[in-house]
Protein backbone atom coordinates (compact mmCIF):
# COMPACT_ATOMS: atom_id res chain seq x y z
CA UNK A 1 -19.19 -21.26 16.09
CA UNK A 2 -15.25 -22.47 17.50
CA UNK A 3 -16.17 -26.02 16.33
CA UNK A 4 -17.14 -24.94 12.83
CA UNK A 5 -13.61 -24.15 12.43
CA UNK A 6 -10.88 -27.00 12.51
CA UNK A 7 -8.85 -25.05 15.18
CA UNK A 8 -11.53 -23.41 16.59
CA UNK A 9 -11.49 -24.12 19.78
CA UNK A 10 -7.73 -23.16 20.20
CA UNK A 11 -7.68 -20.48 18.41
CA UNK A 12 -10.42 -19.13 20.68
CA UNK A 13 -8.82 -19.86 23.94
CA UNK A 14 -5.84 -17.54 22.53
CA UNK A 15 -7.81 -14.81 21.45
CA UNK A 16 -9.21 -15.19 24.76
CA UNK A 17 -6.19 -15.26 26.68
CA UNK A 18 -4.84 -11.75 24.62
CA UNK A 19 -8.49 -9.89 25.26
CA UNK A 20 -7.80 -10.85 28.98
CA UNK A 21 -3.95 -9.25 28.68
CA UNK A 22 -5.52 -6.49 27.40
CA UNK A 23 -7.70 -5.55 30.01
CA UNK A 24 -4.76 -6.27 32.96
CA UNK A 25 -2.62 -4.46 30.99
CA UNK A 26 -4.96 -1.25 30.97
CA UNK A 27 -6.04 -1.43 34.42
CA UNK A 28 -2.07 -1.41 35.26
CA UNK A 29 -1.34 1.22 32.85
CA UNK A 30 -4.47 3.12 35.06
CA UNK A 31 -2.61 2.40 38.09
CA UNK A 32 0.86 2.80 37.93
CA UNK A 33 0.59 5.58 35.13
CA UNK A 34 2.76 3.58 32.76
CA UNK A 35 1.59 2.68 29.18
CA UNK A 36 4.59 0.61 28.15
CA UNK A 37 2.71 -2.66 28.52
CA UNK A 38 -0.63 -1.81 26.52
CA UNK A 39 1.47 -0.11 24.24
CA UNK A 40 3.96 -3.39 23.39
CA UNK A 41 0.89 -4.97 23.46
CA UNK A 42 -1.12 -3.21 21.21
CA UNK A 43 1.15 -1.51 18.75
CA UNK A 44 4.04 -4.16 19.21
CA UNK A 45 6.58 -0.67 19.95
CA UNK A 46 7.94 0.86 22.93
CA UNK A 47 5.82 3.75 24.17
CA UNK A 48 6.59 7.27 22.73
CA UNK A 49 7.92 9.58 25.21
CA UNK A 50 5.75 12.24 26.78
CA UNK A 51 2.17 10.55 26.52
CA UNK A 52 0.23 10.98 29.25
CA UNK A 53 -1.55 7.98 31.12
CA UNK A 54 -5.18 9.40 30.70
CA UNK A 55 -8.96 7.29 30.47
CA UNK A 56 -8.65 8.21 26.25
CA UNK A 57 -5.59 7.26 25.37
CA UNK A 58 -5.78 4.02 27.40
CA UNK A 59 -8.89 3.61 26.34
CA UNK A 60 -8.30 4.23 22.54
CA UNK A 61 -5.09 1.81 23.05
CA UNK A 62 -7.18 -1.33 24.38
CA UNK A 63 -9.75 -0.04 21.32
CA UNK A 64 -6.38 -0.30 18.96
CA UNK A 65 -5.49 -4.08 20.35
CA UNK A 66 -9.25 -5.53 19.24
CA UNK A 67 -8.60 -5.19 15.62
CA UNK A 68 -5.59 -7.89 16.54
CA UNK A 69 -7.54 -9.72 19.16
CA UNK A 70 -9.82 -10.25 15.82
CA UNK A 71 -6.58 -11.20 14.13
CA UNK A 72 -6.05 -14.20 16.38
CA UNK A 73 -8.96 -15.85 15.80
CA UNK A 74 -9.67 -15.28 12.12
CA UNK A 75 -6.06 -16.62 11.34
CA UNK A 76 -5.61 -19.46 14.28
CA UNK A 77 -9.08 -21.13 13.33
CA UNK A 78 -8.02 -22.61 9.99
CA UNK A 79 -10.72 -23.49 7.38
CA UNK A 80 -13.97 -24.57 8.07
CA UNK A 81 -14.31 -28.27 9.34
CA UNK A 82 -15.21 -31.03 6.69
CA UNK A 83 -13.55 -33.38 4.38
CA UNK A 84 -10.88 -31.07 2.87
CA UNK A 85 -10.78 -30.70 -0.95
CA UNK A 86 -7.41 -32.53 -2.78
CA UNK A 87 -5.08 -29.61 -3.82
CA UNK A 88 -3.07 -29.29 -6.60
CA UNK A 89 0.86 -28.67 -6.12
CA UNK A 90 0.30 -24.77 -7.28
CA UNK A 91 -2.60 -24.67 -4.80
CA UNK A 92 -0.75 -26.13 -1.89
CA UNK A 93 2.57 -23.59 -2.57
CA UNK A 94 0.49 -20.79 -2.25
CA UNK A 95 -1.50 -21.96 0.78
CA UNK A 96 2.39 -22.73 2.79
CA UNK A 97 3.41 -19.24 1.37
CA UNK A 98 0.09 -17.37 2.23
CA UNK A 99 0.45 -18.42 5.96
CA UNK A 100 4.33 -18.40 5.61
CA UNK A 101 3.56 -14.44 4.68
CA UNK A 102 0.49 -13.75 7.80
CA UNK A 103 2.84 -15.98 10.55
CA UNK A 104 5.75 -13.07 9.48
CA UNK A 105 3.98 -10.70 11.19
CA UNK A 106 4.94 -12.41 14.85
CA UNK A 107 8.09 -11.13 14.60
CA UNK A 108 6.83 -7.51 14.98
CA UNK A 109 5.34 -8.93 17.93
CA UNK A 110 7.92 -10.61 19.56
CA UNK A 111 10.63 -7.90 18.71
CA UNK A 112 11.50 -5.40 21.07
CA UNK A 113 10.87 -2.81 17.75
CA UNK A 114 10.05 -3.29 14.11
CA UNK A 115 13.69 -4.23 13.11
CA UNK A 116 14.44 -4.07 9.51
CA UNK A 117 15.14 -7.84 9.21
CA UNK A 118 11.42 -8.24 10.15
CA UNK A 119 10.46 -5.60 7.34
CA UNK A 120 12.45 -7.63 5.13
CA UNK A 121 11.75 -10.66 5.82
CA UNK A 122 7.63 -9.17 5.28
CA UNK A 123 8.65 -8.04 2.18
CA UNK A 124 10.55 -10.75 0.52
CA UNK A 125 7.46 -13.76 1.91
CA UNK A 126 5.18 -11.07 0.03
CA UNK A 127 7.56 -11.19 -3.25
CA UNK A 128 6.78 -15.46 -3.04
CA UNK A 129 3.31 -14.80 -2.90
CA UNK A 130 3.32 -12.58 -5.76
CA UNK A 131 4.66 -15.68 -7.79
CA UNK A 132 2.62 -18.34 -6.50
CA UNK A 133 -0.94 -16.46 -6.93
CA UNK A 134 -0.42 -16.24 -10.06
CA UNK A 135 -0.63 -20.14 -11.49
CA UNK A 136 -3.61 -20.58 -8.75
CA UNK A 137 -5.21 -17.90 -10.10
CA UNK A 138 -5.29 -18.82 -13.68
CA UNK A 139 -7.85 -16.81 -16.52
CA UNK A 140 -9.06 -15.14 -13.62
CA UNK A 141 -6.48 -12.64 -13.27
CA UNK A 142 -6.54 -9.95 -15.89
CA UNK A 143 -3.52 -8.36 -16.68
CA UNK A 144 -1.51 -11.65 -15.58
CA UNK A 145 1.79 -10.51 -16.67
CA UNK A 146 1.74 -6.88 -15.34
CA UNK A 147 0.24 -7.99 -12.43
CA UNK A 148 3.24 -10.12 -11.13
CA UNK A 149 5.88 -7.67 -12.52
CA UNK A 150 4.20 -5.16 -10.17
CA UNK A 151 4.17 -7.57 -7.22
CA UNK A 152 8.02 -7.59 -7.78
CA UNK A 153 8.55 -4.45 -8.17
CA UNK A 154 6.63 -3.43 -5.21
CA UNK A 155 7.94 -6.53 -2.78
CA UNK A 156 11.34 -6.75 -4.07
CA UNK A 157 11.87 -3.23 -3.78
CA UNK A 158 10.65 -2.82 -0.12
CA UNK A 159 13.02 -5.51 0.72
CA UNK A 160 15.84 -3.49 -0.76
CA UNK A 161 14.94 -0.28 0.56
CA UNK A 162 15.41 -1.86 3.58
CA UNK A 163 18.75 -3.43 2.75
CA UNK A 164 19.93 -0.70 1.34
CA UNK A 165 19.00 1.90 4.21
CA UNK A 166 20.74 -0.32 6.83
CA UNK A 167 23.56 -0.21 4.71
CA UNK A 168 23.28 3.73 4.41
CA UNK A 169 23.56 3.94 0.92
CA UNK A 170 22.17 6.67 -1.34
CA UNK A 171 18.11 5.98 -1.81
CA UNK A 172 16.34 7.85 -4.40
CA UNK A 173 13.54 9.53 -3.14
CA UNK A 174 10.88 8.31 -5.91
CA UNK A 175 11.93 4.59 -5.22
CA UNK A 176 9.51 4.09 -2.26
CA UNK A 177 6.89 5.95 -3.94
CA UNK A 178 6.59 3.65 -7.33
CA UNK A 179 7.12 0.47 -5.11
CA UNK A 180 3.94 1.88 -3.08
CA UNK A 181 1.95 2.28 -6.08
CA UNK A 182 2.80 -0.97 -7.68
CA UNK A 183 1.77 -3.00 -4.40
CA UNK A 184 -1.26 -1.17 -5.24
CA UNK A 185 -1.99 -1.94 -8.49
CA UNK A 186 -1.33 -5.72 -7.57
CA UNK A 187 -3.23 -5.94 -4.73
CA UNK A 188 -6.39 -4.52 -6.76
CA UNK A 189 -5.82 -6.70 -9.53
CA UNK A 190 -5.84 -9.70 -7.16
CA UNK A 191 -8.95 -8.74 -5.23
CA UNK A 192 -10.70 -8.34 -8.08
CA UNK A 193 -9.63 -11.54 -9.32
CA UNK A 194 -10.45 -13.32 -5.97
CA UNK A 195 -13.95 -11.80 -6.02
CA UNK A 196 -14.74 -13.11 -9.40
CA UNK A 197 -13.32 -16.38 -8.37
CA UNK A 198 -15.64 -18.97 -6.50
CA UNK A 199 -12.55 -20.40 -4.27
CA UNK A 200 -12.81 -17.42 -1.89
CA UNK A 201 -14.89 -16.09 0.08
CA UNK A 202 -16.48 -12.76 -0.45
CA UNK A 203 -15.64 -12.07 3.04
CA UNK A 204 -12.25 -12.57 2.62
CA UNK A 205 -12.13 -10.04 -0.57
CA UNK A 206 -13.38 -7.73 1.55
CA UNK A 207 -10.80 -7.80 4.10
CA UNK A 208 -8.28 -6.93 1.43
CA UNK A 209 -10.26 -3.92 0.41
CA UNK A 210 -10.29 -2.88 4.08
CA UNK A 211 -6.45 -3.69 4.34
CA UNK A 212 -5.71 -1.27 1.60
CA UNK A 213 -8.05 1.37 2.37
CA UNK A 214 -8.39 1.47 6.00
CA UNK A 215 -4.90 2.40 7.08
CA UNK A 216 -5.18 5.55 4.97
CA UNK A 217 -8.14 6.74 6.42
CA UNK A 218 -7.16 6.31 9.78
CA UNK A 219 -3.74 8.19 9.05
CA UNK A 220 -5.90 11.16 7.46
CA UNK A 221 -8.31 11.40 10.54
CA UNK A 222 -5.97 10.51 13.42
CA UNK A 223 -2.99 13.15 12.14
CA UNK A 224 -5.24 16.19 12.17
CA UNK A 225 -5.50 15.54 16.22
CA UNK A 226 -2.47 14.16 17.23
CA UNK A 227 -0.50 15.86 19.65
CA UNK A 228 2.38 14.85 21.85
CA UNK A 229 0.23 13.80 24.81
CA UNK A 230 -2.05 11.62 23.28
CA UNK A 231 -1.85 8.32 21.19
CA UNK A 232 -4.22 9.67 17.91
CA UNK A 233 -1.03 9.67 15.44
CA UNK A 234 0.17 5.83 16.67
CA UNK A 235 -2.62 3.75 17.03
CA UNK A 236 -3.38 4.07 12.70
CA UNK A 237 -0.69 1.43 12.62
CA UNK A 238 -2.67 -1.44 14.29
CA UNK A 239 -5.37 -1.02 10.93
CA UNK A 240 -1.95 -2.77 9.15
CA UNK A 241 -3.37 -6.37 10.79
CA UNK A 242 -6.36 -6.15 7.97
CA UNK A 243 -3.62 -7.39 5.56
CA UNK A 244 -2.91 -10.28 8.11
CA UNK A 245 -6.05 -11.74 8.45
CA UNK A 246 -6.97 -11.46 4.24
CA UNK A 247 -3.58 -13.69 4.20
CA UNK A 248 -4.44 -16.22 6.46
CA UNK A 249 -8.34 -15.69 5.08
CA UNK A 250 -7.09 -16.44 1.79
CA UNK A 251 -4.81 -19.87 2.71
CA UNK A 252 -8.25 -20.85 4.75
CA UNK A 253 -10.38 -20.76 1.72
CA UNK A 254 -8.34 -22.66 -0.76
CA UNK A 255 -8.84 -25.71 2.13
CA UNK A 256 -12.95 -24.69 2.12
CA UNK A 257 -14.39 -28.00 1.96
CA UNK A 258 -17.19 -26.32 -0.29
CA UNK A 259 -14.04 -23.95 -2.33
CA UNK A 260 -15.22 -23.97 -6.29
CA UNK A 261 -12.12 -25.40 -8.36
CA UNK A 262 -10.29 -22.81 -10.18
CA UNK A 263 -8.94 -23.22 -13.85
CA UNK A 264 -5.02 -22.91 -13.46
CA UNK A 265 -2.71 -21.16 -15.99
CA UNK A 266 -1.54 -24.21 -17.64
CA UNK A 267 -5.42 -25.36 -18.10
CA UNK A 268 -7.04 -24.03 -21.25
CA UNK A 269 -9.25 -20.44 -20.90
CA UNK A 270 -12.19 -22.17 -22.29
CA UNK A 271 -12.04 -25.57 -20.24
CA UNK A 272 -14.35 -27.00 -17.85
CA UNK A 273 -13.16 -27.44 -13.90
CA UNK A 274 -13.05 -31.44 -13.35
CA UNK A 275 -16.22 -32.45 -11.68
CA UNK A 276 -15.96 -32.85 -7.79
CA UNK A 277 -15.59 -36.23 -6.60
């Protein structure tokens, strides 16, 4: 299956090599009764005080680093091997800004915490995407013009949030709240334009769906039985890595040797994709 993939082989030896930092990293946490490693590891933040080193939360931890040891490989493989198909200038933006917005998420990683720069810097890669799906997508995506002004709204305005809380100025309560709900709307507007698409993968759709719906769930099961001596309300976070691999899923399949064309905005609604060469 690695050679399938044009990076496959790497990208498997580094999934490899964090599954095997998982499991030293548990075994020390076991040991020495210290969960700062698995933690950084897994949830990319220093431990939270007063959580005690027992076989469930350590256990639930290493359970909490597989959905980014999946992660690793579905973003490092790159599309599937083959002559790749010639991409258009729109295409090829939103390809550099698709893995431009999944390759931000290393900095929560490589952090000592999730500094606000990061969450920027998340946010405001997001806001480019938001403009370049648009063109790629074409007739496809319904709604065209409210779905990009809710991309902004919801990108640009987590970026500022940020700014504007590091800066300790006034935020209005409500602000967070319509920014949430217009990611959503743009998120299911794009999904359901990549699923009627024939450039992606239905797969990859599906990891959005997951990305938007699995954090929730996880939030409303794991709150109910956290407590301050296990890892239940923490490890709902690591779900967030979903949104990660639809990215990089979605910058894969525009390069799928066997990717469908897809009518761009400038083409006519009506007009026939150019045959393939």
């Amino acid at each position: 299956m690695p050679r399938r993939h044009r990076f496959g082989i790497p990208a498997l030896l580094i999934t490899g090599l964090y599954v095997g930092a998982l499991a030293v990293t548990a075994v020390i946490a076991l040991t020495t009764g210290d969960l700062g490693g698995l933690w950084r590891l897994t949830l990319f933040t220093g431990a939270a005080q007063g959580v005690a080193v027992t076989w469930p939360n350590t256990l639930i931890l290493v359970v909490a680093g597989l959905p980014c040891a999946w992660a690793l490989w579905q973003s490092l493989r790159g599309p599937l091997t083959g002559p790749a198909p010639e991409l258009d200038r729109d295409t090829r933006r939103l390809r550099m800004g698709l893995y431009a917005a999944a390759a931000s998420w290393a900095c929560y990683a490589l952090a000592p915490s999730w500094p606000w720069w990061a969450v920027a810097l998340d946010a405001a890669l997001m806001w480019v995407v938001v403009v370049l799906f648009q063109p790629v997508l074409g007739s496809q995506l319904e709604h065209a013009d409210h779905a990009r002004a809710a991309g902004v709204v919801a990108y640009g305005g987590a970026a500022a949030i940020e700014v504007i809380d590091v800066l300790n100025w006034p935020l209005p309560d409500w602000l967070p709240v319509i920014c949430g709900l217009a990611g959503l709307i743009w998120m299911v507007l794009v999904l359901r334009a990549q699923r009627r698409s024939g450039r992606w993968q239905q797969a990859t759709v599906r990891y959005g769906v997951a990305a938007l719906v699995a954090p929730v769930l996880l939030t409303v099961v794991s709150l109910p039985l956290a407590t301050d001596t296990n890892v239940y309300g923490d490890v709902a976070s690591a779900a967030q890595v979903l949104m990660v691999i639809w990215l990089a899923r979605s910058a894969h399949d525009l390069a799928d040797p066997s990717a469908e064309p897809v009518p761009s905005a400038s083409s006519p609604v009506g007009a026939e994709p150019p045959p393939a060469q």
